[in-house]
C-alpha atoms as a PDB file:
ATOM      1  CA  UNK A   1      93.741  95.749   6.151  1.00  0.00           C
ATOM      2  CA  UNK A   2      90.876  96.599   3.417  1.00  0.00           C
ATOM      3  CA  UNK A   3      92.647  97.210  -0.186  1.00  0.00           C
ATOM      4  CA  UNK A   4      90.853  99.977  -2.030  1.00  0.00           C
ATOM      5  CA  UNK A   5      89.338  99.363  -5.435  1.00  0.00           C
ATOM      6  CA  UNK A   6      91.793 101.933  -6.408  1.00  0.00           C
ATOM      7  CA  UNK A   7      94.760 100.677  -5.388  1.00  0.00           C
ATOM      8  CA  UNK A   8      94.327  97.467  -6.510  1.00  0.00           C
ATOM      9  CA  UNK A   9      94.186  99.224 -10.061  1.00  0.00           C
ATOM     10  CA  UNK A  10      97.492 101.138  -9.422  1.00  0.00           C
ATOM     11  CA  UNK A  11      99.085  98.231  -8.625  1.00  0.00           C
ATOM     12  CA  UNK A  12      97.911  96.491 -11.976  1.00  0.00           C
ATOM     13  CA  UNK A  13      98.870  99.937 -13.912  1.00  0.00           C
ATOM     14  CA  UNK A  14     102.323  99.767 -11.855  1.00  0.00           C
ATOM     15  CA  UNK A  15     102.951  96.291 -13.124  1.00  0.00           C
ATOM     16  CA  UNK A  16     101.721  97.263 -17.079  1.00  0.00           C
ATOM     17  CA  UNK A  17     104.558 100.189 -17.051  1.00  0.00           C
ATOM     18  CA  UNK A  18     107.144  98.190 -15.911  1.00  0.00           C
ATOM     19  CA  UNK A  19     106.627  95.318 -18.626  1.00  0.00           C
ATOM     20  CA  UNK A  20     106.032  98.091 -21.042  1.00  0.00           C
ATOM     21  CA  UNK A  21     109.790  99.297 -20.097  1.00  0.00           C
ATOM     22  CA  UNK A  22     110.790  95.961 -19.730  1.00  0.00           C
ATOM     23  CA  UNK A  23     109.450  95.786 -23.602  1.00  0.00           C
ATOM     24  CA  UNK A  24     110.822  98.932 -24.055  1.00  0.00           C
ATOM     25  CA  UNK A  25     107.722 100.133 -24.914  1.00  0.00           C
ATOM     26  CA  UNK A  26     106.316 103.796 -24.363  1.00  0.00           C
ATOM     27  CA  UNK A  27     106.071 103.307 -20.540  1.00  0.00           C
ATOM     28  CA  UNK A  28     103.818 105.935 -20.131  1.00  0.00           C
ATOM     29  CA  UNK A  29     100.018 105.186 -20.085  1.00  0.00           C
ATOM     30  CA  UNK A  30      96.663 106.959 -19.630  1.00  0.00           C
ATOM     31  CA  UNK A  31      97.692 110.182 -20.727  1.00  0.00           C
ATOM     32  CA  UNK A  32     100.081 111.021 -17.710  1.00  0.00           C
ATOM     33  CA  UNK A  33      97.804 109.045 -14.952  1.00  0.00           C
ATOM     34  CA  UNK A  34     100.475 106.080 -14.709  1.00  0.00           C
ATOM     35  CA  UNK A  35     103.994 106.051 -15.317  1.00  0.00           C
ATOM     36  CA  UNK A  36     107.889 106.104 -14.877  1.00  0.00           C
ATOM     37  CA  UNK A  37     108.297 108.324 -11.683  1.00  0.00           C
ATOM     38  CA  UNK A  38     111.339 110.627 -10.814  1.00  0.00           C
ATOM     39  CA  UNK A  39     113.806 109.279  -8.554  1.00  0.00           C
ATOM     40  CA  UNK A  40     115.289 113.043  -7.543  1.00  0.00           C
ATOM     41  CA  UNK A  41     114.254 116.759  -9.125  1.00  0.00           C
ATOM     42  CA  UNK A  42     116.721 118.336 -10.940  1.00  0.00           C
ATOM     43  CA  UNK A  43     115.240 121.637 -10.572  1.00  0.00           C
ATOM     44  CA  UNK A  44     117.958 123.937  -8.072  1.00  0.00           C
ATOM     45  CA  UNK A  45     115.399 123.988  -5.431  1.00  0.00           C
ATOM     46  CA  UNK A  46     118.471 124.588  -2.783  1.00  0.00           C
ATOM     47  CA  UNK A  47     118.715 128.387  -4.081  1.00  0.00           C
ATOM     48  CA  UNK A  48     114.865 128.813  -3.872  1.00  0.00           C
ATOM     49  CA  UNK A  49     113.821 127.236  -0.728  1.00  0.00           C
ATOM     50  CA  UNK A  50     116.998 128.982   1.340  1.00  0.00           C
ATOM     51  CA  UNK A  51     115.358 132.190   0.183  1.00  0.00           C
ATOM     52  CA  UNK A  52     111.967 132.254   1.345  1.00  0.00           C
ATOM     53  CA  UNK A  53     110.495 132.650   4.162  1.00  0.00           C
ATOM     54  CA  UNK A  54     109.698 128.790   5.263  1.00  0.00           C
ATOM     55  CA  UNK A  55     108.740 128.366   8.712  1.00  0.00           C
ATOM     56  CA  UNK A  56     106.567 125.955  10.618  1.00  0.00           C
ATOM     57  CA  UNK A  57     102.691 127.537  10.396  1.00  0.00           C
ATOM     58  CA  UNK A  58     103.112 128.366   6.353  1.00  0.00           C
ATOM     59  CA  UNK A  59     100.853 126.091   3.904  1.00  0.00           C
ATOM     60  CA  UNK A  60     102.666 124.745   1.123  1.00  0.00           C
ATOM     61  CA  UNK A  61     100.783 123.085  -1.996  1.00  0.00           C
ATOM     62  CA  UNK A  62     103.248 121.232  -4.421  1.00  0.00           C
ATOM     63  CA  UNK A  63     103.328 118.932  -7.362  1.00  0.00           C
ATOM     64  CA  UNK A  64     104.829 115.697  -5.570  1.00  0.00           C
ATOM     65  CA  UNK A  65     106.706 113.903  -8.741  1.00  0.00           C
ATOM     66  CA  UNK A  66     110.026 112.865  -6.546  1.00  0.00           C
ATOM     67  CA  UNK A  67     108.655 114.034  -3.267  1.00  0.00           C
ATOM     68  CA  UNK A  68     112.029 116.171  -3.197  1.00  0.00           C
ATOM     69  CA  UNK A  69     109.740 119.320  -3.659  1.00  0.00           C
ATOM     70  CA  UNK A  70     107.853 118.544  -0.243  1.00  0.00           C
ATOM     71  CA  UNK A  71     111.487 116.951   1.865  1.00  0.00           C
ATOM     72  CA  UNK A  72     112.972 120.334   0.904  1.00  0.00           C
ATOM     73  CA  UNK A  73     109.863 122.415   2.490  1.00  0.00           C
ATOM     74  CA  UNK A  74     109.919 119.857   5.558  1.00  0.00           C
ATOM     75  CA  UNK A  75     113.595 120.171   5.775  1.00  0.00           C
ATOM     76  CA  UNK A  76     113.285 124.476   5.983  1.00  0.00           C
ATOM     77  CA  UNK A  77     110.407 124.367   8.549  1.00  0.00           C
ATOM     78  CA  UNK A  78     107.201 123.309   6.964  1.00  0.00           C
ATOM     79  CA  UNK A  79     104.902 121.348   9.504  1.00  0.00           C
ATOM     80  CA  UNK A  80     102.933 120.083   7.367  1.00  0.00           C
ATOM     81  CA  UNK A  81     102.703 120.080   3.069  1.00  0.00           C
ATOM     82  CA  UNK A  82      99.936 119.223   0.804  1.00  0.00           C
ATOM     83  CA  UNK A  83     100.571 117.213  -2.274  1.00  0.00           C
ATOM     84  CA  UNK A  84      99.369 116.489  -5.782  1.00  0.00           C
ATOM     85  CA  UNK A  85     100.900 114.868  -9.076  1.00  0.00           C
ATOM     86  CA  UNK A  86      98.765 113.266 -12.807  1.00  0.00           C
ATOM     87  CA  UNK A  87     101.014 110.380 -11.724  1.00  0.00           C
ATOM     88  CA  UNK A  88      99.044 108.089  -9.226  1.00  0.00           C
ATOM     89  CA  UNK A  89     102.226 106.332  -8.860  1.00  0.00           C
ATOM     90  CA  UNK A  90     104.328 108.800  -7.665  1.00  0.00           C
ATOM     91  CA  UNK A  91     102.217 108.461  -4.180  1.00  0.00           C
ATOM     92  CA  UNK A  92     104.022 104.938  -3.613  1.00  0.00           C
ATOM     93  CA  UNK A  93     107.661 105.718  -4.822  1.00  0.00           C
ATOM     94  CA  UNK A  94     107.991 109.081  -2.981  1.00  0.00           C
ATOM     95  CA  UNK A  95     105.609 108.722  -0.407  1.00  0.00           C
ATOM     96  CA  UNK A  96     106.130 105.427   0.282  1.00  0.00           C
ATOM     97  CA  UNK A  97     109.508 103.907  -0.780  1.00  0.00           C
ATOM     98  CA  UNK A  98     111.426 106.854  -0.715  1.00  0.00           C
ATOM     99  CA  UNK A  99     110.145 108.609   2.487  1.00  0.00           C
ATOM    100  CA  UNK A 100     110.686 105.483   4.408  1.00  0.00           C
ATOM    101  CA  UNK A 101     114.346 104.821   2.614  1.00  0.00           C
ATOM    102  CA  UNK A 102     115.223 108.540   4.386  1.00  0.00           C
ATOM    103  CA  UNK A 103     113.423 107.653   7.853  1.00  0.00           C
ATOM    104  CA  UNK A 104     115.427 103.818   8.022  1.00  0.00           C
ATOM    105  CA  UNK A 105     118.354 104.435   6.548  1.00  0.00           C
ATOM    106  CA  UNK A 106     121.899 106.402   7.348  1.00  0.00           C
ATOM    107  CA  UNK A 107     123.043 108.803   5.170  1.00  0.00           C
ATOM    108  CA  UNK A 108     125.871 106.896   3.507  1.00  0.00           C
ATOM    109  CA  UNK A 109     123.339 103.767   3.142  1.00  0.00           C
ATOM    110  CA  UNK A 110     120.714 106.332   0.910  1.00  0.00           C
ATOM    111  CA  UNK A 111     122.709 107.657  -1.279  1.00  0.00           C
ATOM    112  CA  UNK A 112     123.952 104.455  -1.804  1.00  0.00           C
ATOM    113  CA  UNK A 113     120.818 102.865  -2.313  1.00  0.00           C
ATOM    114  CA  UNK A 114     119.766 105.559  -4.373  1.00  0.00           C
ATOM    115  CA  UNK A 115     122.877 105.845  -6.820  1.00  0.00           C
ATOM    116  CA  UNK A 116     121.031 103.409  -9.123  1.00  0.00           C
ATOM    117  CA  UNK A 117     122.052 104.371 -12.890  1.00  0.00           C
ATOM    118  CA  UNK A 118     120.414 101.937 -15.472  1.00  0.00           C
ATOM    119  CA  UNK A 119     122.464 103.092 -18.193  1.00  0.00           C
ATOM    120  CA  UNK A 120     125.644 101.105 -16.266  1.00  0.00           C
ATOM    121  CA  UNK A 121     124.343  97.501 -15.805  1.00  0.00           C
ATOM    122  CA  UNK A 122     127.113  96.678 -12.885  1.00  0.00           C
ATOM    123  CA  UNK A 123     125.410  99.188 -11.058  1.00  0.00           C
ATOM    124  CA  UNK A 124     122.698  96.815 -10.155  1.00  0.00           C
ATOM    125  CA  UNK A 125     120.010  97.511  -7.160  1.00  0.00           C
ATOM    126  CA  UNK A 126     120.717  95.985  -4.122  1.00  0.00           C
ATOM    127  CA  UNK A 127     117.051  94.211  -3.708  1.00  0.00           C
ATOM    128  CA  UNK A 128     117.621  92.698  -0.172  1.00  0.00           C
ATOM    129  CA  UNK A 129     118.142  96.347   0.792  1.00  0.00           C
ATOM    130  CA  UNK A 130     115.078  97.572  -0.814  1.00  0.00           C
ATOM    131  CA  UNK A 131     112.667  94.454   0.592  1.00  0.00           C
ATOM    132  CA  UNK A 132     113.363  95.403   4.425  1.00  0.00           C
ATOM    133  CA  UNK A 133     112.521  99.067   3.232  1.00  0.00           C
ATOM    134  CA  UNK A 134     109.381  98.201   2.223  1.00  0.00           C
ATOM    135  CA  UNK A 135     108.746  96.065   5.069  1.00  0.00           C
ATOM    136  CA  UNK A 136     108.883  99.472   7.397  1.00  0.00           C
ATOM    137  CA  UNK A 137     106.732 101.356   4.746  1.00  0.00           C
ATOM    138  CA  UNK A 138     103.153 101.954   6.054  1.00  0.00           C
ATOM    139  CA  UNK A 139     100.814  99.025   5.721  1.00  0.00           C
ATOM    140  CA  UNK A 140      98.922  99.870   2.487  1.00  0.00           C
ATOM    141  CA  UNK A 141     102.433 100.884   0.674  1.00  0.00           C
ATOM    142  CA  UNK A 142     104.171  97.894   1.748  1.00  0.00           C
ATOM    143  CA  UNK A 143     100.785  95.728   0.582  1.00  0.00           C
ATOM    144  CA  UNK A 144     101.338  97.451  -2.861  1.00  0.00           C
ATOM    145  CA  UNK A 145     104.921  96.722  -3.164  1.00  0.00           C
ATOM    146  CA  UNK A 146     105.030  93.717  -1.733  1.00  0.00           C
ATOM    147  CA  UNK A 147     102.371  92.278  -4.094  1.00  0.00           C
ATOM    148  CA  UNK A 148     104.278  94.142  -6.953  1.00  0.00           C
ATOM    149  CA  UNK A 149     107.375  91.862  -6.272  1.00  0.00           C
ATOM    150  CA  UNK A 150     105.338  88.898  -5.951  1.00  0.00           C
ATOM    151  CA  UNK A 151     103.376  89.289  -8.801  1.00  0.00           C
ATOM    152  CA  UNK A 152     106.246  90.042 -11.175  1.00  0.00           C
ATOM    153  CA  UNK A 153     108.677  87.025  -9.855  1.00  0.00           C
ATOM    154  CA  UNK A 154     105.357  84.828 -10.695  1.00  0.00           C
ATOM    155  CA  UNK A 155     106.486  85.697 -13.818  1.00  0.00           C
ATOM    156  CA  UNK A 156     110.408  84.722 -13.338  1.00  0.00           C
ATOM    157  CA  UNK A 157     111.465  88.384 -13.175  1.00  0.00           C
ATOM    158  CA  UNK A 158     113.342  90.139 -10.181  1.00  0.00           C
ATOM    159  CA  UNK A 159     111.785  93.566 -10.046  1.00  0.00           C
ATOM    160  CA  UNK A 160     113.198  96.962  -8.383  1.00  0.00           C
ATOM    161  CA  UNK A 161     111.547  99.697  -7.176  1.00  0.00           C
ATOM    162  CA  UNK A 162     113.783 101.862  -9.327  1.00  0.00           C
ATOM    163  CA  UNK A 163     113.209 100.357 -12.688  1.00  0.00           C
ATOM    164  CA  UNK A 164     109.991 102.406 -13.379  1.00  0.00           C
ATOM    165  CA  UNK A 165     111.644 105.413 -12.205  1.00  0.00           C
ATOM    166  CA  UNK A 166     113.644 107.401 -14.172  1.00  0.00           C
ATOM    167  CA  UNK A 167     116.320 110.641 -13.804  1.00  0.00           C
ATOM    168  CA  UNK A 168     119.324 111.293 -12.004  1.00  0.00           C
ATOM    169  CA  UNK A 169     120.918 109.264  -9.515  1.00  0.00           C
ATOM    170  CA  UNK A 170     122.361 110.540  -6.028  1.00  0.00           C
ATOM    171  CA  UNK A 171     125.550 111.346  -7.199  1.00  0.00           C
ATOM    172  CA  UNK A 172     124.367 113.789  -9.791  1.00  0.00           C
ATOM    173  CA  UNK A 173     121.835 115.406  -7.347  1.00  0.00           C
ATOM    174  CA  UNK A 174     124.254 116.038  -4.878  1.00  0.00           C
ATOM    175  CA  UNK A 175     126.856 116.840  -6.859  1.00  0.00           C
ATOM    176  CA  UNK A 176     124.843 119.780  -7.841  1.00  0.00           C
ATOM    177  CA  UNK A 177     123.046 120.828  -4.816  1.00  0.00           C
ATOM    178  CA  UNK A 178     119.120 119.912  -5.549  1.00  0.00           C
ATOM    179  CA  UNK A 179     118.755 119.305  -2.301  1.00  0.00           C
ATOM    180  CA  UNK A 180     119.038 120.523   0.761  1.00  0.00           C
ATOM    181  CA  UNK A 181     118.961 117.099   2.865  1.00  0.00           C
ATOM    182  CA  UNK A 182     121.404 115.680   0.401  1.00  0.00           C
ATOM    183  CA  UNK A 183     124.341 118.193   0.526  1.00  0.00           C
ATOM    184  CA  UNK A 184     125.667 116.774   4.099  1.00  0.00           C
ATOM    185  CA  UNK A 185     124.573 114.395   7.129  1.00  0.00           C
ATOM    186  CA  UNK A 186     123.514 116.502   9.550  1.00  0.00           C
ATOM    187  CA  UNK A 187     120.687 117.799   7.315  1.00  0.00           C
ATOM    188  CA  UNK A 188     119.744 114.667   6.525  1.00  0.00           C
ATOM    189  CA  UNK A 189     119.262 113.973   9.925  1.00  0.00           C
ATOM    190  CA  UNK A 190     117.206 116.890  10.310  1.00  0.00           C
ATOM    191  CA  UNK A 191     115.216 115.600   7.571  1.00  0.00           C
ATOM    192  CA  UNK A 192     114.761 112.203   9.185  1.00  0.00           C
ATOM    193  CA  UNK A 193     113.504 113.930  12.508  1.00  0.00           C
ATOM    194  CA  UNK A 194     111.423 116.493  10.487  1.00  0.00           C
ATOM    195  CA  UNK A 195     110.163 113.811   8.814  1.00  0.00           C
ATOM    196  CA  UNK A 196     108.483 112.172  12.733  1.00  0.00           C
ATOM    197  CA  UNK A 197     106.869 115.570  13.260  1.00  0.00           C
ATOM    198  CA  UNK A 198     105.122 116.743  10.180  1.00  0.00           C
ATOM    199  CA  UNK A 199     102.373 115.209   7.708  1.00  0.00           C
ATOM    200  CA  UNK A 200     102.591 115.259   4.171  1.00  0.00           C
ATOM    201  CA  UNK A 201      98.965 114.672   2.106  1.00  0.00           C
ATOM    202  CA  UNK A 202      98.114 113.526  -1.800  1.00  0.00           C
ATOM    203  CA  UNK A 203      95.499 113.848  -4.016  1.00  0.00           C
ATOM    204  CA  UNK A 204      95.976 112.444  -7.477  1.00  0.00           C
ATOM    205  CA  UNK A 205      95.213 115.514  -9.862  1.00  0.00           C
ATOM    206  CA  UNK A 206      95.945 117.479 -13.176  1.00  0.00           C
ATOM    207  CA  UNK A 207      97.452 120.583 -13.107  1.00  0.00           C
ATOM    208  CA  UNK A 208      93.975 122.111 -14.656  1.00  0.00           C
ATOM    209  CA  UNK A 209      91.948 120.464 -12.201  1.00  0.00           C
ATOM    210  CA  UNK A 210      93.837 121.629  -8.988  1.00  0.00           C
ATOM    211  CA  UNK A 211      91.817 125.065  -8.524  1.00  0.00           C
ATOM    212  CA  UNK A 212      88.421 123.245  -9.036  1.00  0.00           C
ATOM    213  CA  UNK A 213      89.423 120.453  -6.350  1.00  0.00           C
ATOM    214  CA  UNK A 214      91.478 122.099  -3.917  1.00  0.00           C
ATOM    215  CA  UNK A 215      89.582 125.341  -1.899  1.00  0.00           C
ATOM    216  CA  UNK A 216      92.519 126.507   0.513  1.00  0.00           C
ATOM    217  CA  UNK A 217      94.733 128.804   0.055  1.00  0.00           C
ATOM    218  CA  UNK A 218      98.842 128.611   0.606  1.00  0.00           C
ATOM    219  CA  UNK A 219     101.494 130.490   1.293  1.00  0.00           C
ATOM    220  CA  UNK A 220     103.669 129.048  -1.420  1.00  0.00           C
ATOM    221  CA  UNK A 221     102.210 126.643  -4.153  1.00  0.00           C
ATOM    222  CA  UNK A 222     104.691 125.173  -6.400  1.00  0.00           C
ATOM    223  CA  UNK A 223     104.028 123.831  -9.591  1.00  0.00           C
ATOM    224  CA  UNK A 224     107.449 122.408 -10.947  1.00  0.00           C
ATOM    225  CA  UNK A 225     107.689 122.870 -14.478  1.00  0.00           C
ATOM    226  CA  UNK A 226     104.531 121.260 -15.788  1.00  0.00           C
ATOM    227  CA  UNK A 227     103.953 124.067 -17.812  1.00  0.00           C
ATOM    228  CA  UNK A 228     107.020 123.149 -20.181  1.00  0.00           C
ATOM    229  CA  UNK A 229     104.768 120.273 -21.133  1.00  0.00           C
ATOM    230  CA  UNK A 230     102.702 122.328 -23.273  1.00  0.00           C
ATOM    231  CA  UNK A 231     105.681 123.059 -25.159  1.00  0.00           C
ATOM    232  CA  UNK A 232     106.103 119.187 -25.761  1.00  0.00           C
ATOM    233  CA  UNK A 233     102.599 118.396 -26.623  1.00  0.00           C
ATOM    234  CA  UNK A 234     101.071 121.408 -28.582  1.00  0.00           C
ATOM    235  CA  UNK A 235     103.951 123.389 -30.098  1.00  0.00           C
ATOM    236  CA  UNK A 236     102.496 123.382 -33.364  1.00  0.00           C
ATOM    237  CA  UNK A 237      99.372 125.502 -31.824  1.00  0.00           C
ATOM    238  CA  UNK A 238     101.533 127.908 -29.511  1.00  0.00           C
ATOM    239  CA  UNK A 239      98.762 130.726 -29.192  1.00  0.00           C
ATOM    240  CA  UNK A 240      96.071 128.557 -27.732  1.00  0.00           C
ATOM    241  CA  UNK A 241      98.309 126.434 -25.607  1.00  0.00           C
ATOM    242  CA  UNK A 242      99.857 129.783 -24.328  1.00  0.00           C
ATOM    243  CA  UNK A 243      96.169 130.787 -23.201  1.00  0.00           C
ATOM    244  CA  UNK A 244      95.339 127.584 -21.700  1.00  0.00           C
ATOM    245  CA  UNK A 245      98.714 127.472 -19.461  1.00  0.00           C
ATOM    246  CA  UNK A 246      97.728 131.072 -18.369  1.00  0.00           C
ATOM    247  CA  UNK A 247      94.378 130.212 -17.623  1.00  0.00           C
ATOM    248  CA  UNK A 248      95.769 127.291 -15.460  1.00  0.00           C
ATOM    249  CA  UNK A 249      98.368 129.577 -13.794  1.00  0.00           C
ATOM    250  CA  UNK A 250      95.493 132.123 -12.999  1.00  0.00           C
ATOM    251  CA  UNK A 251      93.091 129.718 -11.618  1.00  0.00           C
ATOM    252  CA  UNK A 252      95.679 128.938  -9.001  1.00  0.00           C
ATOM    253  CA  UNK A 253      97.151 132.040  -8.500  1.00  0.00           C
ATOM    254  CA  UNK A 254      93.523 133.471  -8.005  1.00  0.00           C
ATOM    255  CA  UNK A 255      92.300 130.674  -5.701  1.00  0.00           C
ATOM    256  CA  UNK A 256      95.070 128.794  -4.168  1.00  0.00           C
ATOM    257  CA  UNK A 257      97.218 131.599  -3.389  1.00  0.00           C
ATOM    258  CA  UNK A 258      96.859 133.788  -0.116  1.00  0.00           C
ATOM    259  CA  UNK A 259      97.718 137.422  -0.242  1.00  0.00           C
ATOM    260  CA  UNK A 260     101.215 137.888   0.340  1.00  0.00           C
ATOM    261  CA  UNK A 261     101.850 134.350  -0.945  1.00  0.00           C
ATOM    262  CA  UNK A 262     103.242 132.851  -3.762  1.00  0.00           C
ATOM    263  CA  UNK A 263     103.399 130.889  -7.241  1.00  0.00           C
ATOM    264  CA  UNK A 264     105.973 129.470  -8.188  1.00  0.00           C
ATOM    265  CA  UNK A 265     107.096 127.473 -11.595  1.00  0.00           C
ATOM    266  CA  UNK A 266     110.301 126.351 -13.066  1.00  0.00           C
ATOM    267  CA  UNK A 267     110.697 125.876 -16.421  1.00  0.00           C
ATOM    268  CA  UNK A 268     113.660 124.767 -19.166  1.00  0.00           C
ATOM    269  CA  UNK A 269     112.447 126.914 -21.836  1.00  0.00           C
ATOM    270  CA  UNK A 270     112.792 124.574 -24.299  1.00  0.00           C
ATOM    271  CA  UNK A 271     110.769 123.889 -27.630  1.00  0.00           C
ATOM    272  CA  UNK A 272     109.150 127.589 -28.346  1.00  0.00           C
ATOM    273  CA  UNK A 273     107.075 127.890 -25.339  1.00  0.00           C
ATOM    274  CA  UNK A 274     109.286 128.973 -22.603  1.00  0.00           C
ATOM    275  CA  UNK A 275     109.895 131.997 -24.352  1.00  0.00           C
ATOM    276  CA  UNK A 276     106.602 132.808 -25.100  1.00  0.00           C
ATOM    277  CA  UNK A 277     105.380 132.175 -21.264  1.00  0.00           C
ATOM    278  CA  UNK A 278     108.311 134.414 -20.164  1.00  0.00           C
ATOM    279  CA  UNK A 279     106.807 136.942 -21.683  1.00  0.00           C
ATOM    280  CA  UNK A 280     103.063 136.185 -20.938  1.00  0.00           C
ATOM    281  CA  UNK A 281     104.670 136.315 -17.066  1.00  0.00           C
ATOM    282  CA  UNK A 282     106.190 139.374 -17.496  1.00  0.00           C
ATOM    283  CA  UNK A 283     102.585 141.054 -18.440  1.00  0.00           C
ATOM    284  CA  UNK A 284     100.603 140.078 -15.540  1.00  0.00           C
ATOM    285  CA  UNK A 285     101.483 143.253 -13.583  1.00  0.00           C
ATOM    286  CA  UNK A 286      97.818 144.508 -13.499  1.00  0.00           C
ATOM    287  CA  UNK A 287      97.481 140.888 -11.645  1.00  0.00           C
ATOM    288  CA  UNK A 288      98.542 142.643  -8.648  1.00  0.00           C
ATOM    289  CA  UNK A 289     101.636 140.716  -8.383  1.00  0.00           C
ATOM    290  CA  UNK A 290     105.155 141.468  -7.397  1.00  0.00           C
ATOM    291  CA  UNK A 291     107.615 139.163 -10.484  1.00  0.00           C
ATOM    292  CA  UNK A 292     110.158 137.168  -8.639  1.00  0.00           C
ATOM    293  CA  UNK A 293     113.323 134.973 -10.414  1.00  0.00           C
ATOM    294  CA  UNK A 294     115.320 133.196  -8.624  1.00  0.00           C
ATOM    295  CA  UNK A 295     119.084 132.629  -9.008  1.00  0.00           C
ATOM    296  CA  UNK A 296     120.283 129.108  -9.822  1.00  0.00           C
ATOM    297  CA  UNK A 297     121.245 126.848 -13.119  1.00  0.00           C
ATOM    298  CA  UNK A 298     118.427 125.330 -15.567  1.00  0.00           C
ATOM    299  CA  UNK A 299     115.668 125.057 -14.826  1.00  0.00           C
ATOM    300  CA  UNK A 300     114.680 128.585 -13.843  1.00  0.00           C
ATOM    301  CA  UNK A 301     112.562 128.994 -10.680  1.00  0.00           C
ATOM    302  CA  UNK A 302     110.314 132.237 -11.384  1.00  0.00           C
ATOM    303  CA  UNK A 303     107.675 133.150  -8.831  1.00  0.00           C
ATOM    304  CA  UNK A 304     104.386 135.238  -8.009  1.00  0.00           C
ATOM    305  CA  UNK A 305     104.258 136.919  -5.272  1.00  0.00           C
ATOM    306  CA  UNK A 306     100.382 137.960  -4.629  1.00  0.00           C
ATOM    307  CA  UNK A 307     100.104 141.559  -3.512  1.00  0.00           C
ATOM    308  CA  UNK A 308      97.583 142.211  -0.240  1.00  0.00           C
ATOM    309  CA  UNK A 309      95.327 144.276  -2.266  1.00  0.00           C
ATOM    310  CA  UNK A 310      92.448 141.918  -3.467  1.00  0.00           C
ATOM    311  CA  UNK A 311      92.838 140.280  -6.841  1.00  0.00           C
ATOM    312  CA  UNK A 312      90.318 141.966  -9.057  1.00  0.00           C
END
């Protein structure tokens, strides 16, 4: 097997956020392109995706983060789902790791697996467990984790997969319904044979470059709640951040949605911004499109929904 240039630098980048957590250092390098990955959403994505209308020939664009976002689609009826995330790493956890956890193991044995909680240090990852996952995981993941272990016991350490993650654990999620394939075993064994019949794709991107690099169109494109960063980063300059996130939520909505489809965003409203992008949504009926909120805890899911009339 040929190792990409590109991989071989995720690998190294993988490696620099874990001893930067390790240190417990700012984990989080180049600006959003590497670091600590989500182990589950927490976004109530049971109330939205049990209320559209997912079936197999739709197109779904998502961010990727846990790869819940994508299982939940899969889980409903989606053939096949299209991927992106800043994080190049999130490719190997969710893709990787984590899609091949659900394929090899039984229900009990995941959320087992997957109850890590760092903050209670007798709760410690079962790494025998985790090493024959990532000896099913397709070759080039398995080459990347595989070499991530190596390279990090070189250096008298005992790495996890979950250390450079962070979030809940699989007691939380399920305790409050995130997901679909979580709540009992028979869908998680629909999941698992889902999972043998549909593809899922990535392409490492930023949410402001996704309408320049991706030209189809989808029936639902999901964007998480990436636009509560803003909030984080540039609440002292709340205008112009508010007119960048609405040019970003245009672009898509203009070129990535199909008529009749939708956008859709969650968001915590936290630190200034939410509020002010509530109420940027709530003006963009001369976009043409039909204002959707769905029901559930925080974070809100709002949506889109592109009329059939062309967007002017």
């Amino acid at each position: 097997m040929t190792i990409s240039d590109q991989r071989k630098i995720d690998l190294q980048k993988a490696i620099e956020v874990y001893m930067r957590k390790l240190k417990r250092n700012n984990p989080n390098i180049n600006g959003g392109e590497y670091g600590l990955y989500y182990r589950f959403t927490n976004e109530p994505f049971v109330n939205f995706v049990n209320r559209v209308n997912v079936s197999a020939n739709i197109d779904v664009l998502t961010v990727l983060a846990s790869g819940d976002q994508a299982f939940n689609f899969i889980q409903s009826g989606a053939n096949h789902i299209d991927t992106f995330d800043i994080n190049r790493l999130t490719e190997y956890f969710a893709l990787g790791f984590k899609k091949t956890a659900i394929q090899v193991l039984n229900y009990e044995n995941f959320l087992k697996l997957f109850n890590y909680n760092s903050l209670k240090p007798q709760n410690t990852p079962d790494l025998e467990l985790e090493k024959s996952i990532i000896e099913s995981c397709p070759e080039e993941y398995k080459w990347f984790w595989q070499e991530f272990t190596h390279i990090l016991k070189d250096n008298n350490l005992n790495p996890s997969v979950f250390e450079i993650s962070e979030g809940f654990h699989s007691n939380i999620v399920k305790k409050h319904r995130c997901n679909n394939y979580m709540n009992n075993e028979e869908n998680y064994k629909l999941l698992q044979k889902r999972l043998l019949e549909t593809t899922i794709t990535f392409q490492p991107l930023d949410l402001a470059d996704v309408s320049k690099a991706i030209k189809q169109k989808y029936d639902y494109v999901f964007i998480s709640n990436i636009l509560d960063a803003f909030a984080t980063h540039t609440t002292n300059n709340i205008p112009n951040s508010l007119k960048v996130a609405l040019k970003m939520f245009l672009d898509i909505y203009r070129h990535n949605v199909k008529r009749n489809g939708e956008l859709t965003f969650s968001t915590f409203d936290f630190g200034g911004l939410g509020d002010e992008f509530i109420d940027m949504y709530n003006l963009l009926d001369n976009k043409n499109g039909e204002k959707v909120m769905y029901p559930g805890e925080v974070p809100l899911i709002f949506g889109l929904r592109k009329s059939k009339k062309k967007i002017k």
